[in-house]
Protein backbone atom coordinates (compact mmCIF):
# COMPACT_ATOMS: atom_id res chain seq x y z
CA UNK A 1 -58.40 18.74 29.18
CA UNK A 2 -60.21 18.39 25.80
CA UNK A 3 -59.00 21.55 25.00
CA UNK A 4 -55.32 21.16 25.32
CA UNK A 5 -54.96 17.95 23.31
CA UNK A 6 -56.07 19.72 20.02
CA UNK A 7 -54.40 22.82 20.97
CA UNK A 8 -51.07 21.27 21.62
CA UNK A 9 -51.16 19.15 17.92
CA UNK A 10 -52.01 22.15 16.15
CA UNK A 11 -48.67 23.91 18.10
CA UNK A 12 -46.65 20.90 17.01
CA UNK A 13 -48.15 20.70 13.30
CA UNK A 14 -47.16 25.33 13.14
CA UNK A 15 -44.11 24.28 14.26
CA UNK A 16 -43.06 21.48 12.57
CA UNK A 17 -44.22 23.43 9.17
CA UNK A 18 -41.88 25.91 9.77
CA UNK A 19 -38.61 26.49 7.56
CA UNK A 20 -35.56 26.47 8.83
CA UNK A 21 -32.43 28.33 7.92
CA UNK A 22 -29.73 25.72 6.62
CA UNK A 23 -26.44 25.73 8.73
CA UNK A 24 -23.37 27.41 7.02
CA UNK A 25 -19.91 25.32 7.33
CA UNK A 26 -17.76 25.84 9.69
CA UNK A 27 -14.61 26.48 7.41
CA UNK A 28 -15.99 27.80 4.60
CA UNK A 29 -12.65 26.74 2.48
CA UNK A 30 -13.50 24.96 -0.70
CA UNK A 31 -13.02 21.09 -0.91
CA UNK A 32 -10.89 21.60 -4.18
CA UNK A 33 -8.44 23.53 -2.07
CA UNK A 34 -8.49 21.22 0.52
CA UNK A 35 -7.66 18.33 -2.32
CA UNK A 36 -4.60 20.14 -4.08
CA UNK A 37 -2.86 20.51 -0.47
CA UNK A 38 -3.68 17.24 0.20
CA UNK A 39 -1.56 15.76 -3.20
CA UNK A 40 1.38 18.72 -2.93
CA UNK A 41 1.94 17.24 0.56
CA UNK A 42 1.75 13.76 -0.66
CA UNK A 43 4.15 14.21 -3.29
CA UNK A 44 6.78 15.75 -0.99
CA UNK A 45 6.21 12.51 0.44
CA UNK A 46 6.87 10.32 -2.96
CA UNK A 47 9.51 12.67 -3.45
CA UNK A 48 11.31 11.73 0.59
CA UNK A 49 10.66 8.11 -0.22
CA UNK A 50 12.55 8.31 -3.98
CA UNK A 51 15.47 10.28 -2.11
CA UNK A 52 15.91 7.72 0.94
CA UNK A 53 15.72 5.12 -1.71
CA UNK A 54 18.29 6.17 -4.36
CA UNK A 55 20.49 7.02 -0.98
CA UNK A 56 20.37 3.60 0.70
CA UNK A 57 20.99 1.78 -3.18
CA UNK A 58 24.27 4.55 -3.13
CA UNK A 59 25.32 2.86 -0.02
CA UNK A 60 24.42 -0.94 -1.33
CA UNK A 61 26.96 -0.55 -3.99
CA UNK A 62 27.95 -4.17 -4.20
CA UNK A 63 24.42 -4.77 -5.86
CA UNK A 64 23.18 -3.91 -8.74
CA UNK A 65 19.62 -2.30 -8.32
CA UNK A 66 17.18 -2.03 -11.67
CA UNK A 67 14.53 0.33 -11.57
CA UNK A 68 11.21 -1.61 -12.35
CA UNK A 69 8.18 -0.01 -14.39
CA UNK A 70 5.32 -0.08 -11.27
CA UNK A 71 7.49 1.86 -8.90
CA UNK A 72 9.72 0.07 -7.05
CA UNK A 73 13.16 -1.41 -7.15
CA UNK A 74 14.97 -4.52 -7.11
CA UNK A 75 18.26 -6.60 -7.41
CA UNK A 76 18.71 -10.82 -7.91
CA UNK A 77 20.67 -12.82 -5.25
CA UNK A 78 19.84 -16.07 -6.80
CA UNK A 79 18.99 -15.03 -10.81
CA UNK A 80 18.25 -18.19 -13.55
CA UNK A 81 19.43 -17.66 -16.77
CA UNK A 82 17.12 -20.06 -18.40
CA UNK A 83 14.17 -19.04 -20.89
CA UNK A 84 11.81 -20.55 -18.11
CA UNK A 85 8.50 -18.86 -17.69
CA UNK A 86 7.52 -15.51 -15.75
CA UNK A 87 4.06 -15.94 -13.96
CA UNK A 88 0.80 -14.26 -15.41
CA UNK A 89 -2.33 -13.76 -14.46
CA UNK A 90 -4.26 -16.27 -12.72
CA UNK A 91 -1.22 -18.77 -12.33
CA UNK A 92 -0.79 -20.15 -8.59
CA UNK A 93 2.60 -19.08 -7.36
CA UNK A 94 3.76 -20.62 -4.40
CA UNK A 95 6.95 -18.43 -2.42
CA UNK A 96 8.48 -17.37 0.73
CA UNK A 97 9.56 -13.96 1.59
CA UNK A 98 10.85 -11.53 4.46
CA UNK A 99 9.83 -7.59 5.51
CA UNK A 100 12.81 -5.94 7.03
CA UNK A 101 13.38 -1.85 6.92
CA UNK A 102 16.12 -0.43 4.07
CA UNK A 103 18.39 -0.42 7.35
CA UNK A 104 18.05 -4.73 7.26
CA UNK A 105 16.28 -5.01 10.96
CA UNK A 106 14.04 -7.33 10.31
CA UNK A 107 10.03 -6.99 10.92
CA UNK A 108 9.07 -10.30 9.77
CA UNK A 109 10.82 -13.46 8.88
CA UNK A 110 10.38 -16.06 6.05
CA UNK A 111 9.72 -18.05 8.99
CA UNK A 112 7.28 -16.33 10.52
CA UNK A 113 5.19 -15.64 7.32
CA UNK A 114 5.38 -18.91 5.89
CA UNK A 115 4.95 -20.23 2.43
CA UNK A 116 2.66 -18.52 0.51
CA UNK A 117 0.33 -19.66 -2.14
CA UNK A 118 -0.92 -16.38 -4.45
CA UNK A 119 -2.88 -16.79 -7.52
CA UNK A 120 -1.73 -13.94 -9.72
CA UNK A 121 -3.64 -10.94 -9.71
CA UNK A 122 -6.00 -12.60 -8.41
CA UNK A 123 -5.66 -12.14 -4.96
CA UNK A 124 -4.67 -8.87 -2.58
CA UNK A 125 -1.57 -9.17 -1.89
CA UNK A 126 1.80 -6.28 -1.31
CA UNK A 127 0.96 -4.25 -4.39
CA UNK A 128 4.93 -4.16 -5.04
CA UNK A 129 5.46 -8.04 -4.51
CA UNK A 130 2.60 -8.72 -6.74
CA UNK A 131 4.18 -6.98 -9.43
CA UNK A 132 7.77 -8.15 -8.80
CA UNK A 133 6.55 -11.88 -8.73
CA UNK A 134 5.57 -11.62 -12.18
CA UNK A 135 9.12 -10.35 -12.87
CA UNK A 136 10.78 -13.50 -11.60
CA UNK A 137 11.22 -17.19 -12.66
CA UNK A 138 11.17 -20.08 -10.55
CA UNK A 139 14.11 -20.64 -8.50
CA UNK A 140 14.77 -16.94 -8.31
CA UNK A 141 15.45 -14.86 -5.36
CA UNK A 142 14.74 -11.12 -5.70
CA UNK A 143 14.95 -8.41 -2.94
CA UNK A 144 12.20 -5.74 -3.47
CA UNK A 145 12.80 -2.37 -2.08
CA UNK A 146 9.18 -0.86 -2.02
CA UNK A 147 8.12 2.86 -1.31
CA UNK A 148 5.36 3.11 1.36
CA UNK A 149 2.34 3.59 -1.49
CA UNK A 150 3.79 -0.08 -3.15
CA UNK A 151 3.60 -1.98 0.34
CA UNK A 152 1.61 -0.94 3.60
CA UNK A 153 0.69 2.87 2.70
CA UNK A 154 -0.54 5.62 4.97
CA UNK A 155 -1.47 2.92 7.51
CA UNK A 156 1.37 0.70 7.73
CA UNK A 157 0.39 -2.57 9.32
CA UNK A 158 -0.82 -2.19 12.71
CA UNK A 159 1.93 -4.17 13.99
CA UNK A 160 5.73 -3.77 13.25
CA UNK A 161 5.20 -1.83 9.91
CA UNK A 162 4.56 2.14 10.51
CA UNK A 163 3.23 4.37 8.64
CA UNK A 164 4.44 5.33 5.28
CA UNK A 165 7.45 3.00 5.81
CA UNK A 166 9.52 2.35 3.14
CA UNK A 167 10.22 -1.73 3.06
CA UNK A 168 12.51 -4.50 1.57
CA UNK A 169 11.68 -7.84 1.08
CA UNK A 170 13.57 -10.88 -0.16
CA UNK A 171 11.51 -13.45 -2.08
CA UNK A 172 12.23 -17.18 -3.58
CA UNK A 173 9.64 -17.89 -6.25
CA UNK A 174 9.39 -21.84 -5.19
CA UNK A 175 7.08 -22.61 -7.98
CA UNK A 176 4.44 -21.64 -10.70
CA UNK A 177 1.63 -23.96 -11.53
């Protein structure tokens, strides 16, 4: 019995010494590769979005649409003509606001979500409604139409929001302290 003890460590310490060859991957395609398809397919996408956009602001002819600077796009129902303040950074805004699809059925109401308090850039928040808040004055009501990469992205929302969907969203800037 003595014997086997010392022979069996000495087995274990050979073996465990020994090299092994490193595994090879599986799909031995570059990562670069991999990368560059990955942004060509998600600028089709951009590209989709931007179409089905310009297309449903066609159809909305009544309205006139601007074109913001971050990407998305909007048009005033309730615009104040008064040289009143836009919110900046770190100002507490306090609105309400809707999420329906560019076809108007509505995903959430201004019910539903409430009144918001959002501290400018200072909180997460819709990337496109945090820009377009600090486009507005109080009293204003705006309706955002956001591309997918502006609102809920690749993942949508879990809920009512799907993936890369495309959203609108009507908000009344209440107040700005």
């Amino acid at each position: 019995m003595k014997l086997k003890v010392p022979f069996f460590f000495a087995l274990l310490l050979f073996l465990g010494c020994s090299q092994t060859t490193p595994r090879r991957p599986i799909d031995p395609k570059p990562s670069t590769t991999v990368f560059q398809e990955n942004i060509e397919v998600t600028k089709q996408l951009f590209q989709q979005e931007e179409k089905e956009i310009l297309q449903f602001i066609k159809k909305d002819s009544l309205k006139k649409y601007e074109s913001s600077a971050n990407a998305f796009w909007y048009t005033y129902k309730t615009k104040v003509e008064e040289d009143l303040q836009n919110p900046k950074e770190g100002d507490l805004v306090t609105f309400t606001y809707n999420i329906s699809t560019l076809n108007d059925n509505i995903l959430y109401t201004k019910e539903f979500l409430g009144i918001q308090n959002y501290k400018v850039d200072k909180e997460d928040f819709i990337s496109g409604i945090q820009k377009g808040i600090k486009l507005m004055k109080k009293g204003e009501t705006v309706t955002f139409v956001i591309p997918s990469y502006n609102a809920f992205g690749v993942a949508g929302d879990g809920k009512k929001i799907g993936v890369n969907q495309t959203i609108k969203s009507t908000v009344t800037l209440i107040n700005i302290n």
